[in-house]
C-alpha atoms as a PDB file:
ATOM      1  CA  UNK A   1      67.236-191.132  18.661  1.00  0.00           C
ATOM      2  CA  UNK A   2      67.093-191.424  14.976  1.00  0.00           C
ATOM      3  CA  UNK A   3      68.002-188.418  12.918  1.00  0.00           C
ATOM      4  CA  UNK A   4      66.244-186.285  10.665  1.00  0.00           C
ATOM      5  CA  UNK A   5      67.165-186.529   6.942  1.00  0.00           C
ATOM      6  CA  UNK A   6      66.459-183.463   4.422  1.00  0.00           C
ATOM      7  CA  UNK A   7      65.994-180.486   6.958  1.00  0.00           C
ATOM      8  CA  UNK A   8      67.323-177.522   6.192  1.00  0.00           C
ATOM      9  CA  UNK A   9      69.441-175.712   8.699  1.00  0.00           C
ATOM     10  CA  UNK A  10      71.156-172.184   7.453  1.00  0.00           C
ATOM     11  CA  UNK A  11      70.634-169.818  10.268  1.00  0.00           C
ATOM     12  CA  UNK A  12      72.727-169.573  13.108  1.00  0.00           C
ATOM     13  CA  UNK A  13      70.111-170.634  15.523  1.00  0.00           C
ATOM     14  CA  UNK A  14      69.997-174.095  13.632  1.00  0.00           C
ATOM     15  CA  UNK A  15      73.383-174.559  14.402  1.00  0.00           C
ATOM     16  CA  UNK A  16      72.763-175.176  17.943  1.00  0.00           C
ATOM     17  CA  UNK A  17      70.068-177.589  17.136  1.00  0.00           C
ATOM     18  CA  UNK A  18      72.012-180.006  14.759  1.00  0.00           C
ATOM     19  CA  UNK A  19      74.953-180.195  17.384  1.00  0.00           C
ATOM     20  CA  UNK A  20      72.725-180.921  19.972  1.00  0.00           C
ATOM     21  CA  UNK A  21      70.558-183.550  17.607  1.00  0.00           C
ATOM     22  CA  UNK A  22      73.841-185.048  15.909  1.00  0.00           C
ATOM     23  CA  UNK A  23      75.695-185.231  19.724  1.00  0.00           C
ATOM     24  CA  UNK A  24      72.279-186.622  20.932  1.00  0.00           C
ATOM     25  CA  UNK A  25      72.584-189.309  18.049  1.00  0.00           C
ATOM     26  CA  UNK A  26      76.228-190.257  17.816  1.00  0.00           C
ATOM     27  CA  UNK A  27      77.933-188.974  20.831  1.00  0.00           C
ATOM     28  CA  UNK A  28      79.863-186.899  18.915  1.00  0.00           C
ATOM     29  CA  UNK A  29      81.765-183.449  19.851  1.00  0.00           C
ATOM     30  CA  UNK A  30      81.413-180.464  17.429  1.00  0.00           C
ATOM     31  CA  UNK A  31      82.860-177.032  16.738  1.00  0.00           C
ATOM     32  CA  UNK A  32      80.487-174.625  15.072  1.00  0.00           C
ATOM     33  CA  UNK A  33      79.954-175.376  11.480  1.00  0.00           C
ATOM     34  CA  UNK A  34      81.721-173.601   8.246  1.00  0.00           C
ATOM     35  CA  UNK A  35      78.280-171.422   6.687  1.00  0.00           C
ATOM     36  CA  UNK A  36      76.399-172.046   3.782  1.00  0.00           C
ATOM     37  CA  UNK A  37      78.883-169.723   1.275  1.00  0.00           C
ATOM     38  CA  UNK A  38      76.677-166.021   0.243  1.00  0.00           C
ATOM     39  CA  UNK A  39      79.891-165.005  -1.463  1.00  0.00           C
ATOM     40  CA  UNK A  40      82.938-165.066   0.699  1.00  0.00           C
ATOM     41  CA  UNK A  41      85.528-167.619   1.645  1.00  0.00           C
ATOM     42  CA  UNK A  42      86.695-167.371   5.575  1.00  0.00           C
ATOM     43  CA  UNK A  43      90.684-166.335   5.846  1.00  0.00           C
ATOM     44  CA  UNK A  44      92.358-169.908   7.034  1.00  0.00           C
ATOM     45  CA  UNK A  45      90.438-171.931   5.011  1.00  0.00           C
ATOM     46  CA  UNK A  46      90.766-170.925   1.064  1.00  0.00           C
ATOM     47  CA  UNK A  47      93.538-170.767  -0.670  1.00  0.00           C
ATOM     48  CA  UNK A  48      94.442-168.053  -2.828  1.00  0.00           C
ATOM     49  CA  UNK A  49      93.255-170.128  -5.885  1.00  0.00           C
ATOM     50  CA  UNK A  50      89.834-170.033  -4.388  1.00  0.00           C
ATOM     51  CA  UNK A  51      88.448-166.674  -5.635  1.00  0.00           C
ATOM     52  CA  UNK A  52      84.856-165.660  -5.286  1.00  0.00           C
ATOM     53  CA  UNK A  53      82.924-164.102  -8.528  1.00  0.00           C
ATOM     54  CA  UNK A  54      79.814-162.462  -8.978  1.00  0.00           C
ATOM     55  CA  UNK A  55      77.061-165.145  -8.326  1.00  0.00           C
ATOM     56  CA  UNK A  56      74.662-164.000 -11.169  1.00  0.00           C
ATOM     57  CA  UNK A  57      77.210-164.640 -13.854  1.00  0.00           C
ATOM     58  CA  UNK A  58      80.819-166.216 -12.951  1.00  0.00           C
ATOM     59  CA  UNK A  59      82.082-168.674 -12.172  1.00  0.00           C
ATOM     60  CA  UNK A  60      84.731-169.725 -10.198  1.00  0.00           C
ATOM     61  CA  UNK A  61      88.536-170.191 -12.706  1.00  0.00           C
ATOM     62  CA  UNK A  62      89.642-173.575 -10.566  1.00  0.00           C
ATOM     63  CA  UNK A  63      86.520-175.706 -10.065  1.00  0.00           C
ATOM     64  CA  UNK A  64      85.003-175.801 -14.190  1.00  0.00           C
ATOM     65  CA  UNK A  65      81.793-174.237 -14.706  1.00  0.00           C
ATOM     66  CA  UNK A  66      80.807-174.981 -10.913  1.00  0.00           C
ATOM     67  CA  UNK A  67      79.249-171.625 -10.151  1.00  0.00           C
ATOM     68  CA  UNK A  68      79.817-170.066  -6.539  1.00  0.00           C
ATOM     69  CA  UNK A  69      76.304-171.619  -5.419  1.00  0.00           C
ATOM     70  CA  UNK A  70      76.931-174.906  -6.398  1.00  0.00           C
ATOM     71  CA  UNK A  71      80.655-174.747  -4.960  1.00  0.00           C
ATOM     72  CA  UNK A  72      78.702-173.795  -1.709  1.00  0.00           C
ATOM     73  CA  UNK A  73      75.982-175.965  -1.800  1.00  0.00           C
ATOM     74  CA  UNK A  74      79.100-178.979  -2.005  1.00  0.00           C
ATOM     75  CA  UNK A  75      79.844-180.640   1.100  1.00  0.00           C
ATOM     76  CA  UNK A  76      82.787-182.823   1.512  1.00  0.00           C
ATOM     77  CA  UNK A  77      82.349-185.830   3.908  1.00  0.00           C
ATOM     78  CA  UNK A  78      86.221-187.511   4.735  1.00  0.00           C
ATOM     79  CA  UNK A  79      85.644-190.205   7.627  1.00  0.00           C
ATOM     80  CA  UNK A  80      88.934-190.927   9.416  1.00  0.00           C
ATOM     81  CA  UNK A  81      90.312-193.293  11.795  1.00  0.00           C
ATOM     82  CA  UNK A  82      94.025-192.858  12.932  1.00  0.00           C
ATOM     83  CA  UNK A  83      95.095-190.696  10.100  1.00  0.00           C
ATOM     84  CA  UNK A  84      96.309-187.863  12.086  1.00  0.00           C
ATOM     85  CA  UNK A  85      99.716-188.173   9.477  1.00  0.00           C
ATOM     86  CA  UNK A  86      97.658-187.590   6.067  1.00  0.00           C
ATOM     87  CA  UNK A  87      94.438-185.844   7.233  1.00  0.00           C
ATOM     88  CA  UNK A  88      95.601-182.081   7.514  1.00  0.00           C
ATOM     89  CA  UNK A  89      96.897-181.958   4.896  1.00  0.00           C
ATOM     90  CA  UNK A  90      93.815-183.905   2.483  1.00  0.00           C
ATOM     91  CA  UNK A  91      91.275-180.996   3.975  1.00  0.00           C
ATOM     92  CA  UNK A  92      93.536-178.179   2.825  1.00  0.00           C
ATOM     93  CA  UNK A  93      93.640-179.490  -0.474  1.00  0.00           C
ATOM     94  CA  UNK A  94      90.097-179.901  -0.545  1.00  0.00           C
ATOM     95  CA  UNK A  95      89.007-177.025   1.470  1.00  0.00           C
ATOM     96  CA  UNK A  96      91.046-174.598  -0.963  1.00  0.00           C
ATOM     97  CA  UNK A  97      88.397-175.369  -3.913  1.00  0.00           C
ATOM     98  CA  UNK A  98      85.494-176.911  -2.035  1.00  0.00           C
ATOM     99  CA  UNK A  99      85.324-175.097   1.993  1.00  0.00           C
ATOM    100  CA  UNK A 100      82.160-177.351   3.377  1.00  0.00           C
ATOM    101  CA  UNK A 101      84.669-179.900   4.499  1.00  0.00           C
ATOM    102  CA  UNK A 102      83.172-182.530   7.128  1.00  0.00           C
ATOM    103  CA  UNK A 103      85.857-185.188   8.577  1.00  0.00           C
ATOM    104  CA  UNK A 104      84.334-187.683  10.525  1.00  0.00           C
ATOM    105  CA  UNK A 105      87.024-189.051  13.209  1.00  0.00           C
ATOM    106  CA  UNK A 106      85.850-192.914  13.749  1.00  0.00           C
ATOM    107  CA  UNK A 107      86.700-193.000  17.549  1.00  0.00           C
ATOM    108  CA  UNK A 108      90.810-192.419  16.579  1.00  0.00           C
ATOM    109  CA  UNK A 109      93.461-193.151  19.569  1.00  0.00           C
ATOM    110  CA  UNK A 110      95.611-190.555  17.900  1.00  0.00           C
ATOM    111  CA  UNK A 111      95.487-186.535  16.791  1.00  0.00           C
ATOM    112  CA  UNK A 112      92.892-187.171  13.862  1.00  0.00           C
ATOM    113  CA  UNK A 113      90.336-184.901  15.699  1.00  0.00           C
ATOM    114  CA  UNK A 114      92.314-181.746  16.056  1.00  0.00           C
ATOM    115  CA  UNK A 115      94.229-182.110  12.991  1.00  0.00           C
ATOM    116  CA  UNK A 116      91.334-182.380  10.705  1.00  0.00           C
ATOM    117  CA  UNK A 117      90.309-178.715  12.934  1.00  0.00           C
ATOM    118  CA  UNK A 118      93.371-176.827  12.484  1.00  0.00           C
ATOM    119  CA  UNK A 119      93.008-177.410   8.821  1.00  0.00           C
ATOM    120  CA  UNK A 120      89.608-175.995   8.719  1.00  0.00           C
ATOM    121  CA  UNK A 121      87.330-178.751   8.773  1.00  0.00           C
ATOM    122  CA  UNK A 122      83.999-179.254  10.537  1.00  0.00           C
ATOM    123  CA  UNK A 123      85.056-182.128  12.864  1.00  0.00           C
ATOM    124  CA  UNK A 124      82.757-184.557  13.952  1.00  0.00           C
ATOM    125  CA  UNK A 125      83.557-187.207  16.416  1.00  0.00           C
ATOM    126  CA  UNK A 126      82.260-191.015  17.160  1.00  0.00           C
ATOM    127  CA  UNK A 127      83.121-191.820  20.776  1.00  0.00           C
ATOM    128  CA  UNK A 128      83.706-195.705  19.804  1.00  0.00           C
ATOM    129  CA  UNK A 129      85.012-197.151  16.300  1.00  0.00           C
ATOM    130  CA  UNK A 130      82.228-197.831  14.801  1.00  0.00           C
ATOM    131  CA  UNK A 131      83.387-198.458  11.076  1.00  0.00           C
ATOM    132  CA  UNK A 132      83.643-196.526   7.844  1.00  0.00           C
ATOM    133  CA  UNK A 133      80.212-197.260   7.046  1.00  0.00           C
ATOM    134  CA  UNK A 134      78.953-195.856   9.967  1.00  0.00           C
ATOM    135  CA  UNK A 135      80.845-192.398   9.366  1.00  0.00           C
ATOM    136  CA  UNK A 136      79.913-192.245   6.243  1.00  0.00           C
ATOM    137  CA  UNK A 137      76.671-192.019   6.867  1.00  0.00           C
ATOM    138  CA  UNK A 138      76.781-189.538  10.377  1.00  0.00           C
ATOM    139  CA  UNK A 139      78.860-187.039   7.681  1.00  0.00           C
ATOM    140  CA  UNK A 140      76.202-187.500   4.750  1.00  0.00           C
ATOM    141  CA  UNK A 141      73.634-187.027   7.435  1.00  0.00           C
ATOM    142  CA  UNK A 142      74.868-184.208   8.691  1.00  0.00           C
ATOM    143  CA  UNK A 143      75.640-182.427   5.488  1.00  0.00           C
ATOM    144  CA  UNK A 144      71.621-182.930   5.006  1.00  0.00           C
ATOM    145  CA  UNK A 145      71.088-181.314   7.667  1.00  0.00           C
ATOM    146  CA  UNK A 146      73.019-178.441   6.969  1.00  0.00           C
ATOM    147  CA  UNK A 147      71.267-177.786   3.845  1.00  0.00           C
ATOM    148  CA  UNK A 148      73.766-179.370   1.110  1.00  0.00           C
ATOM    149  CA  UNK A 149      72.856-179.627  -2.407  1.00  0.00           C
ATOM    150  CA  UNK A 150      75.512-182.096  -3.026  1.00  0.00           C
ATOM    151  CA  UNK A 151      77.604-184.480  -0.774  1.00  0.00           C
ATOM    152  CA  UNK A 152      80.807-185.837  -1.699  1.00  0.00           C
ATOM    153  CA  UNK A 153      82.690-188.876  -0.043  1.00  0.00           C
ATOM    154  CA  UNK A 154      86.441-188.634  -0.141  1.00  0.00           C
ATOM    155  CA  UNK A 155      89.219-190.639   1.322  1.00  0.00           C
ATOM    156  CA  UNK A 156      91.364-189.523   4.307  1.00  0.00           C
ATOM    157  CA  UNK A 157      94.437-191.242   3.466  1.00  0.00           C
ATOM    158  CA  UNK A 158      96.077-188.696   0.541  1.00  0.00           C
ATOM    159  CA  UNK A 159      94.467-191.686  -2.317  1.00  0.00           C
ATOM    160  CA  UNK A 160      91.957-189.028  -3.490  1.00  0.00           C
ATOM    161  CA  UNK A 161      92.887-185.847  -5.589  1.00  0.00           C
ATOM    162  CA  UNK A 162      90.742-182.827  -5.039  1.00  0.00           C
ATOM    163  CA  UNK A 163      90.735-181.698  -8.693  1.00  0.00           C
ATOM    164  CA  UNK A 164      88.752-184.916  -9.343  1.00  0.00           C
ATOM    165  CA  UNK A 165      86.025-183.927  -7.321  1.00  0.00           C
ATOM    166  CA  UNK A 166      84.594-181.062  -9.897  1.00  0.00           C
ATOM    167  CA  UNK A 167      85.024-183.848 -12.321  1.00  0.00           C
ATOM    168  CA  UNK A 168      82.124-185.700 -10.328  1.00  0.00           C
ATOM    169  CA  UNK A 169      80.060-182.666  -9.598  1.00  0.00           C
ATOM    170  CA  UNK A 170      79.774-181.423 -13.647  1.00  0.00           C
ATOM    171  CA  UNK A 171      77.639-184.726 -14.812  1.00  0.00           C
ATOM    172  CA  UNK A 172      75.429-184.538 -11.505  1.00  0.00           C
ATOM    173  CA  UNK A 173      75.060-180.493 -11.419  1.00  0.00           C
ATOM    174  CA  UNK A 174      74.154-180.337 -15.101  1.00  0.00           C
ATOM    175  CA  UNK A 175      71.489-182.704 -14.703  1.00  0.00           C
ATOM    176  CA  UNK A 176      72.988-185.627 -16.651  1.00  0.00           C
ATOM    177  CA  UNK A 177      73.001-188.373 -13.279  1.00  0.00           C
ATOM    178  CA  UNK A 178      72.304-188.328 -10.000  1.00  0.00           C
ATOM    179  CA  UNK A 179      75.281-189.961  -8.815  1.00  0.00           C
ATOM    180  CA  UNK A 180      78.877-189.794 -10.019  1.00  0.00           C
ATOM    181  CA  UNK A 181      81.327-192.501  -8.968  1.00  0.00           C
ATOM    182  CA  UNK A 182      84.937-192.432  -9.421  1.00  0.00           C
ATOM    183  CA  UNK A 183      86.685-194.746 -11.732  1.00  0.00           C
ATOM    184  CA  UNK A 184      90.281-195.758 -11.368  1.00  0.00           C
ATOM    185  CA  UNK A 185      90.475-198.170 -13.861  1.00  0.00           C
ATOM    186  CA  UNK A 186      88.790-195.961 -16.715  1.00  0.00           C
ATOM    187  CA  UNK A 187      91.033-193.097 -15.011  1.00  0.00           C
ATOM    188  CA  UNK A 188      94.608-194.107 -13.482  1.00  0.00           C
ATOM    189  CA  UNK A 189      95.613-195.820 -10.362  1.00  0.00           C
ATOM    190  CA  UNK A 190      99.041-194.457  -9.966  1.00  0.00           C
ATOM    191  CA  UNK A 191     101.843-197.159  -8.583  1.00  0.00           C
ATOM    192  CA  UNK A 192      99.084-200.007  -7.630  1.00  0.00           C
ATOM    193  CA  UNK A 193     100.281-203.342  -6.724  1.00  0.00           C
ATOM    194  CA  UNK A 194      99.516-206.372  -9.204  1.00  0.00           C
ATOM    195  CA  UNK A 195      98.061-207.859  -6.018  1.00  0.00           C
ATOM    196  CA  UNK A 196      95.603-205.011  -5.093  1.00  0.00           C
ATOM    197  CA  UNK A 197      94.150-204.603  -8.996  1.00  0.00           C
ATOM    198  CA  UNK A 198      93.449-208.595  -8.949  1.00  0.00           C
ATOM    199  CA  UNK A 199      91.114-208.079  -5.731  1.00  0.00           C
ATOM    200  CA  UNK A 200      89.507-205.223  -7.326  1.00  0.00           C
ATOM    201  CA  UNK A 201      88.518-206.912 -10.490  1.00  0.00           C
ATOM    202  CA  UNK A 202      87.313-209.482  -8.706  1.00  0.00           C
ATOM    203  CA  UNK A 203      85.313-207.281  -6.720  1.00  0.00           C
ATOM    204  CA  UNK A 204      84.318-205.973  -9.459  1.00  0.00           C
ATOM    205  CA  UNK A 205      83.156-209.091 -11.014  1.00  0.00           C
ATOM    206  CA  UNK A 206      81.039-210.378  -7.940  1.00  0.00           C
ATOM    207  CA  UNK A 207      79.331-207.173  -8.264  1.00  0.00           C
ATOM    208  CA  UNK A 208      77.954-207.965 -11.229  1.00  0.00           C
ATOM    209  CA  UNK A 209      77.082-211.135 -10.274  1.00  0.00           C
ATOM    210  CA  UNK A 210      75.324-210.553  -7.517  1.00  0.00           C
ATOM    211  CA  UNK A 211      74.277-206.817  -7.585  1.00  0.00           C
ATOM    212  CA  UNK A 212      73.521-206.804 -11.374  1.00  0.00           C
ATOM    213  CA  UNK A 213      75.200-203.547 -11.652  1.00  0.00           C
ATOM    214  CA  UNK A 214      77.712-203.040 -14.740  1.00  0.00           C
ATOM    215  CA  UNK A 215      80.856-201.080 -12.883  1.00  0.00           C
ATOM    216  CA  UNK A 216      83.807-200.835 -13.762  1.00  0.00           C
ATOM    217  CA  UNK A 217      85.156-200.236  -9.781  1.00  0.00           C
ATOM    218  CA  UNK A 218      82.960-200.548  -6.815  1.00  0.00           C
ATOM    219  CA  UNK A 219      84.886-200.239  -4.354  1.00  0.00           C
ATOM    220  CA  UNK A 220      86.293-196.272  -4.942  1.00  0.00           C
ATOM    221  CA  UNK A 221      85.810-194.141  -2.063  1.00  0.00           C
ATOM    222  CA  UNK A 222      85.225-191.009  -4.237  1.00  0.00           C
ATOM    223  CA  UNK A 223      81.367-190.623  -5.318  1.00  0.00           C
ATOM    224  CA  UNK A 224      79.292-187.420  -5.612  1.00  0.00           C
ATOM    225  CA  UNK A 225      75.470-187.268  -4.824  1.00  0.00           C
ATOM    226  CA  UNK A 226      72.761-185.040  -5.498  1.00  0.00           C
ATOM    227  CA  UNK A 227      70.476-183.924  -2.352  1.00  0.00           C
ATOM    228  CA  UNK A 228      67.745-186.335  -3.550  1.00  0.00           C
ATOM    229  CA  UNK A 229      70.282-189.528  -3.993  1.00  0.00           C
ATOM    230  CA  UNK A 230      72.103-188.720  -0.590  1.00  0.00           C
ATOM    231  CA  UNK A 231      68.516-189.044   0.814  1.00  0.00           C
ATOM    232  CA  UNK A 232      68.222-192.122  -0.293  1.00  0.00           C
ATOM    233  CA  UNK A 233      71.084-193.448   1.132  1.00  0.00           C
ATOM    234  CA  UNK A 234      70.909-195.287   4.520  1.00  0.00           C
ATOM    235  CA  UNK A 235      73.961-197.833   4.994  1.00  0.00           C
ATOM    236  CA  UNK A 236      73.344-200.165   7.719  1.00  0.00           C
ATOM    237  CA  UNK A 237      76.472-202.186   7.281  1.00  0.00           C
ATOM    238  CA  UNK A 238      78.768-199.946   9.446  1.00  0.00           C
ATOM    239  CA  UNK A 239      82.564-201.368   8.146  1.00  0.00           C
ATOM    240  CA  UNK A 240      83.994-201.710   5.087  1.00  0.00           C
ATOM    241  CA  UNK A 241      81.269-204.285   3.441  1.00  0.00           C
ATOM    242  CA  UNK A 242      79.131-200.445   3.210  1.00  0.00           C
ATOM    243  CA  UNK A 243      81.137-200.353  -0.439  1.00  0.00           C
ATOM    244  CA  UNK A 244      78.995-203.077  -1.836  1.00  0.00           C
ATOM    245  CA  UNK A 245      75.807-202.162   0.480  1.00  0.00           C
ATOM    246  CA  UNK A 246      76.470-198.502  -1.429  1.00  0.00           C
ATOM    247  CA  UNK A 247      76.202-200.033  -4.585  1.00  0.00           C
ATOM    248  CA  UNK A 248      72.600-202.111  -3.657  1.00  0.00           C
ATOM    249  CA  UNK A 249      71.390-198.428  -2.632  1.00  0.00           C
ATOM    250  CA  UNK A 250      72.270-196.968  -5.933  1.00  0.00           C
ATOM    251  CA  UNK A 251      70.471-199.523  -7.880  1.00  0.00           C
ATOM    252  CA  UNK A 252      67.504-199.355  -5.452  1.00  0.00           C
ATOM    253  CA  UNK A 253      67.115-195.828  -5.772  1.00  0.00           C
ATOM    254  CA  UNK A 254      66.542-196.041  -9.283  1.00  0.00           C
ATOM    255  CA  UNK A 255      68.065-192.680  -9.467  1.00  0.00           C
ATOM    256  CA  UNK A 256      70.700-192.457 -13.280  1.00  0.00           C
ATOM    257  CA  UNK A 257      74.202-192.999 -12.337  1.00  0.00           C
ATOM    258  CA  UNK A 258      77.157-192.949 -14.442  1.00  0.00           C
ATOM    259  CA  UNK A 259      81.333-193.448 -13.733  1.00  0.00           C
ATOM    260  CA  UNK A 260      84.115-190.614 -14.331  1.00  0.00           C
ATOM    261  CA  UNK A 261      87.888-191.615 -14.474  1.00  0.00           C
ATOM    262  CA  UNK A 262      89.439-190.363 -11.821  1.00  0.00           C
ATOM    263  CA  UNK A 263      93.063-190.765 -10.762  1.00  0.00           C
ATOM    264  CA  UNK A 264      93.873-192.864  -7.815  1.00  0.00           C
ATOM    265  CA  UNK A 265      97.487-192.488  -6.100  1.00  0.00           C
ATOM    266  CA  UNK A 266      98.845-195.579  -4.297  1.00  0.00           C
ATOM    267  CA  UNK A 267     101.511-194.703  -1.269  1.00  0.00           C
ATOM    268  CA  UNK A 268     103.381-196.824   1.042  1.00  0.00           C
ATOM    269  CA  UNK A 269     100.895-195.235   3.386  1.00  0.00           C
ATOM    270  CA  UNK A 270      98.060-195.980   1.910  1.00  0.00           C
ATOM    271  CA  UNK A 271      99.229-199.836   1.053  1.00  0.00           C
ATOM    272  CA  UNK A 272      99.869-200.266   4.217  1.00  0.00           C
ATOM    273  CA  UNK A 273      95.969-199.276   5.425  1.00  0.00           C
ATOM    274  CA  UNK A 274      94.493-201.094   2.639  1.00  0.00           C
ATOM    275  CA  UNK A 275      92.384-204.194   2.782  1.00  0.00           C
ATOM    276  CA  UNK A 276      94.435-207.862   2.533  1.00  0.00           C
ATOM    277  CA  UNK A 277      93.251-210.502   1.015  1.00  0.00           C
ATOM    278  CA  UNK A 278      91.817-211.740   4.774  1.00  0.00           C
ATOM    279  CA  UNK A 279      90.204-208.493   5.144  1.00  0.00           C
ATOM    280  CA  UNK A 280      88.535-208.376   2.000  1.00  0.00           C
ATOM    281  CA  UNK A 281      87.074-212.177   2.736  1.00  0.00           C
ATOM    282  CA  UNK A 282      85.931-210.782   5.874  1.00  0.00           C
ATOM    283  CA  UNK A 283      84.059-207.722   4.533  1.00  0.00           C
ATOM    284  CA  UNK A 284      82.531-210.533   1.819  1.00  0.00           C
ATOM    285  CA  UNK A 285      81.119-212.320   4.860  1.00  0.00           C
ATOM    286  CA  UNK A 286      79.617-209.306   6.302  1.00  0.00           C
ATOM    287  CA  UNK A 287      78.118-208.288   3.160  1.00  0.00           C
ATOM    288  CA  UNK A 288      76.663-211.553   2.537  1.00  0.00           C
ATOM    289  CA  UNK A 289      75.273-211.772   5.796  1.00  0.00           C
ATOM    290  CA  UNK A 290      73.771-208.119   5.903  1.00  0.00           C
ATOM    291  CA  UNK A 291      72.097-208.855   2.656  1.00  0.00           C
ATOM    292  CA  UNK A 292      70.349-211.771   3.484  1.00  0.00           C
ATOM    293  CA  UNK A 293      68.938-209.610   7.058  1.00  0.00           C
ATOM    294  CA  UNK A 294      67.575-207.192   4.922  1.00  0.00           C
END
């Protein structure tokens, strides 16, 4: 079954439908979805710093000049595999400015699932491991589904800083692009190894070469999308090689896109789940391959 892109769903009785089409799809389990936000913020999921204004004429103090509508027209897609340690606590952060939080759990052997729901999240579920590409795309989907005027990606291992994400939204809500893409290296990448920022300048290089796309980091988890970009986007490359796949999309869409520094922070955790110099030949190869099939 192949899934509907663009539909909107806001009533309850719609609800029903996209479980049963996404479950259908993906075999995936779901808890009812978070609303489309009229103008309140459910208790458990916003912070205190989250504070709802008159629609007509506020705005909201912690999220720019993102109005209430836009804030709820936002969703958030995280996919996850295994990060029951960092994900809780990555939707709260998000969740307290931006509530349309959607965590993807890639088939995880651990507590991603339930984590990602006791922090509030909508929490979608791939039976198998499919790949980050693959959840990617079931959360963008799904936020289509549900009506969202803008769709996020964020990563679900604590790299990511919430505060960035308004920083994506203004250029793309205002009219200026249709995509936003994070930039570490006209932002900051906090405590990253010399190893790590060779392999992403190289990255960055065969990019260029080979996508003819001028970017200054392509392979940054943290992009924002208007409803008509997010439409366009259909990754077919399911693991990690989606990253340069995304970046083909963007220039096929011939939809304006610009970069925003963002500020990327480098753990021990996060080393430790990051692409090796193997892995990163490996995700060449599938990209290569992919490209040529298509």
């Amino acid at each position: 079954m192949q899934l509907s892109i663009g539909q909107n769903l806001h009533s309850n009785a719609d609800a029903g439908s996209t479980s049963r089409i996404l479950s259908a799809a993906y075999g995936i389990g779901l808890r009812k979805p978070l609303p489309y936000y009229q103008g309140f913020c459910p208790p458990g999921v916003c912070s205190s710093r989250f504070q709802v204004f008159d629609m007509d004429d506020d705005v909201l103090s912690d999220v720019s000049t993102l109005t209430l509508d836009i804030v709820g027209g936002t969703f958030v897609v995280i996919p996850a595999y295994n990060e029951e340690r960092s994900i809780e606590a990555v939707v709260r952060e998000v969740a307290a400015s931006f509530p349309n939080v959607v965590v993807v759990d890639d088939g995880s052997s651990d507590n991603t699932l339930q984590a990602a729901r006791r922090a509030g999240a909508v929490a979608l579920r791939h039976m198998i491991n499919r790949g980050q590409g693959a959840a990617l795309q079931t959360g963008m989907e799904y936020a289509l589904l549900r009506g969202a005027r803008f769709v996020v990606t964020f990563d679900a291992d604590g790299q990511h800083r919430a505060e960035d994400i308004r920083r994506l939204l203004e250029p793309v809500h205002q009219g200026e692009c249709h995509i936003a893409l994070g930039s570490r290296f006209t932002g900051e990448a906090v405590d990253i190894t010399a190893g790590r920022r060779a392999l992403l300048r190289l990255a960055v290089l065969f990019t260029r070469i080979v996508s003819r796309v001028k970017l200054t980091d392509v392979h940054n988890g943290l992009r924002a999308f208007s409803r008509e970009a997010a439409e366009k986007i259909n990754l077919t490359q399911d693991r990690m090689a989606h990253a340069s796949e995304m970046i083909d999309l963007i220039r096929q869409s011939g939809l304006p896109f610009c970069e925003v520094p963002v500020q990327i922070r480098y753990t021990e955790y996060s080393r430790a789940k990051g692409q090796s110099a193997r892995g990163a030949l490996k995700i060449l190869i599938h990209y290569l391959s992919g490209r040529m099939m298509r």
